[in-house]
Each structure stands twice: as structure tokens, then as C-alpha cells.
Protein backbone atom coordinates (compact mmCIF):
# COMPACT_ATOMS: atom_id res chain seq x y z
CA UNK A 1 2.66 -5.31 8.83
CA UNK A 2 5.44 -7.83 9.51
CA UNK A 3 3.23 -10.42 9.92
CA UNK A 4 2.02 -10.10 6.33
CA UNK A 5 5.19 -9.46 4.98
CA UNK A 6 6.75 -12.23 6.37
CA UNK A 7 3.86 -14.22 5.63
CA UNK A 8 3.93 -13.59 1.29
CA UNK A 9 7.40 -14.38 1.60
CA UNK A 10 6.52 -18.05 2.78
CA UNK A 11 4.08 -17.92 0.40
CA UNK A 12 6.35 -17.53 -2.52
CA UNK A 13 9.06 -19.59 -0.74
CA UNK A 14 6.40 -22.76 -0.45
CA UNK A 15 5.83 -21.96 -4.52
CA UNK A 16 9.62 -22.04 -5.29
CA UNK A 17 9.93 -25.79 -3.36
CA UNK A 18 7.00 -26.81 -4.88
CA UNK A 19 8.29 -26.01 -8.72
CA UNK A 20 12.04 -27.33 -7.64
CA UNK A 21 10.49 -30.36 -6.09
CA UNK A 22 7.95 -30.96 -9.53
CA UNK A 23 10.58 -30.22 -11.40
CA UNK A 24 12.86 -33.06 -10.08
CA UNK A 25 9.15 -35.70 -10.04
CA UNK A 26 7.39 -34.83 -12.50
CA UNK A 27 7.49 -36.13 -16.31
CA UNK A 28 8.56 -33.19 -18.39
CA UNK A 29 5.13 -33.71 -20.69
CA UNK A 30 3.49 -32.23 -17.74
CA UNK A 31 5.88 -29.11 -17.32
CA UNK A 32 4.51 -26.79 -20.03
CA UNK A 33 0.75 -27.86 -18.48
CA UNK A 34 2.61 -26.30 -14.92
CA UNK A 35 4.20 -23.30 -16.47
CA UNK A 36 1.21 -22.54 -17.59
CA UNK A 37 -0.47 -22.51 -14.31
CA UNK A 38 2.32 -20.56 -12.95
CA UNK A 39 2.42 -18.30 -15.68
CA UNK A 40 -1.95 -17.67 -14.98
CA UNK A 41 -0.70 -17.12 -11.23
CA UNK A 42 1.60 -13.89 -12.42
CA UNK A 43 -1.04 -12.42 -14.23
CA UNK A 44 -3.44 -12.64 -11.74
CA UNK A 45 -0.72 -11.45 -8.87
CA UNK A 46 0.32 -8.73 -11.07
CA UNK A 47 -3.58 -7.53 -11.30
CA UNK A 48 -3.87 -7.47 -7.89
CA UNK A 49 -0.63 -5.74 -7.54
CA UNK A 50 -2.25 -3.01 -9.81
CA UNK A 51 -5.29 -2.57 -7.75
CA UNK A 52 -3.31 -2.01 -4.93
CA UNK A 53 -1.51 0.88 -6.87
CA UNK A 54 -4.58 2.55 -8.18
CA UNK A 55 -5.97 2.55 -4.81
CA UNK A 56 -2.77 3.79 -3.23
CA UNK A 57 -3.04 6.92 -6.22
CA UNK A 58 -6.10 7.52 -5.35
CA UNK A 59 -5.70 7.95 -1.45
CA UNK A 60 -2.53 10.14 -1.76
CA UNK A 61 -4.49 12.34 -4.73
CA UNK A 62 -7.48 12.92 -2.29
CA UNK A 63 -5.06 14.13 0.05
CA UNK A 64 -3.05 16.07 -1.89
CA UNK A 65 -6.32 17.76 -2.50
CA UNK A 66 -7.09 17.85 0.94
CA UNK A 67 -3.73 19.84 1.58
CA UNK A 68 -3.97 22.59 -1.32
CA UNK A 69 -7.77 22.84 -0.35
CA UNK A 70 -6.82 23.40 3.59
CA UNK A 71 -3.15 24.76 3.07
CA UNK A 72 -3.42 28.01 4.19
CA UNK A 73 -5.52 27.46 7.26
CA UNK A 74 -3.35 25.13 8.32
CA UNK A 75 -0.28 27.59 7.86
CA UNK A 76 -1.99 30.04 9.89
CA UNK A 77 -2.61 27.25 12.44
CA UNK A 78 0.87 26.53 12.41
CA UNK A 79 2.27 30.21 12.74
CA UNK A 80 -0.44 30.95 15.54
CA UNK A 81 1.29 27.74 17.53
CA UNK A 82 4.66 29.25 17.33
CA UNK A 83 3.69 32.62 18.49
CA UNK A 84 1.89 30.83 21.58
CA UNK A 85 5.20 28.92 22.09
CA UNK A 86 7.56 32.16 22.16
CA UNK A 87 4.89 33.66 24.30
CA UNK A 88 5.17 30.25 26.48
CA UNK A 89 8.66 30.64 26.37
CA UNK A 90 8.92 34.65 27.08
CA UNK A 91 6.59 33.93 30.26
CA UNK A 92 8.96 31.17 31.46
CA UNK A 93 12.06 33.36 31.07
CA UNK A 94 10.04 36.02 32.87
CA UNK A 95 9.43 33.66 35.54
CA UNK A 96 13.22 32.58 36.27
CA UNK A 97 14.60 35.94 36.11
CA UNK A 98 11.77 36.65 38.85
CA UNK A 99 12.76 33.68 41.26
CA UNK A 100 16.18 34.00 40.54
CA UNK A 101 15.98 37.87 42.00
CA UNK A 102 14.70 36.34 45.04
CA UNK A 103 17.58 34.00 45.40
């Protein structure tokens, strides 16, 4: 995840040298040909960037649907865990005051 993160910042880095250094070479009769490129780069990074969303809605709706539909089994899952647990902890209490009447 890193990786990729650090790897779209280099990518926009490289595009901000590039416009600085065509910018500096380049006759200006040519910059409104380059904007435009740049500005049909946005648009389609902006699309993408909405793809991404919709799919990210559409995993976190299916499992907000996933929780109402399974909710209350997994509540009941839940509250039989912590009953095991104090009956885990009950038997280990019984257990020490046991040994500890031997000692």
C-alpha cells in the first residue's frame, strides 16, 4: 500500500518537472496545445477517481447489509463468548483458591 502510494506521488512529481521544465523550453504557442493535454489528463484521473468511489460504496453497502442481515446472530455469538469467558475465568479462580489451600 506504500508502494503505490509512494509510487502516484512520483508520478505526479515527474508531471510537475515536466510542465516547469516545458514551461521554461517551450514556445508559449504551444502552451494552450499542453494545457489542454493536461487539462484531458484531470478528467480522465478524476473518472477513475470516481470509479474507485462507486466501487468503494458499493462494498461497504453490501456489508452494511451483511451486518443488519446477520446482526443478531452475531450478538448472540458475541454474548455466548463472554459467558464462556466468565465461566473460563470462574474455573480458573476455582482452581487457585484450590492449590492455594494446599500451600
Amino acid at each position: 500500500m506504500r508502494l503505490s502510494i509512494f509510487i502516484v506521488a512520483l508520478i505526479y512529481g515527474s508531471v510537475g518537472v515536466s510542465i516547469l521544465i516545458l514551461n521554461a523550453s517551450i514556445d508559449h504557442n504551444y502552451l494552450g496545445v499542453i494545457m489542454s493535454y493536461l487539462s484531458q489528463i484531470g478528467s480522465f484521473l478524476s473518472g477513475v477517481g470516481t470509479v474507485i468511489a462507486a466501487i468503494a460504496a458499493f462494498y461497504g453497502v453490501n456489508s452494511w447489509i451483511k451486518q443488519l442481515r446477520y446482526g443478531k446472530y452475531l450478538t448472540i455469538l458475541w454474548d455466548a463468548k463472554v459467558v464462556i469467558r466468565k465461566i473460563y475465568s470462574l474455573q480458573m479462580d476455582w482452581y487457585i483458591r484450590k492449590y492455594q489451600v494446599f500451600c
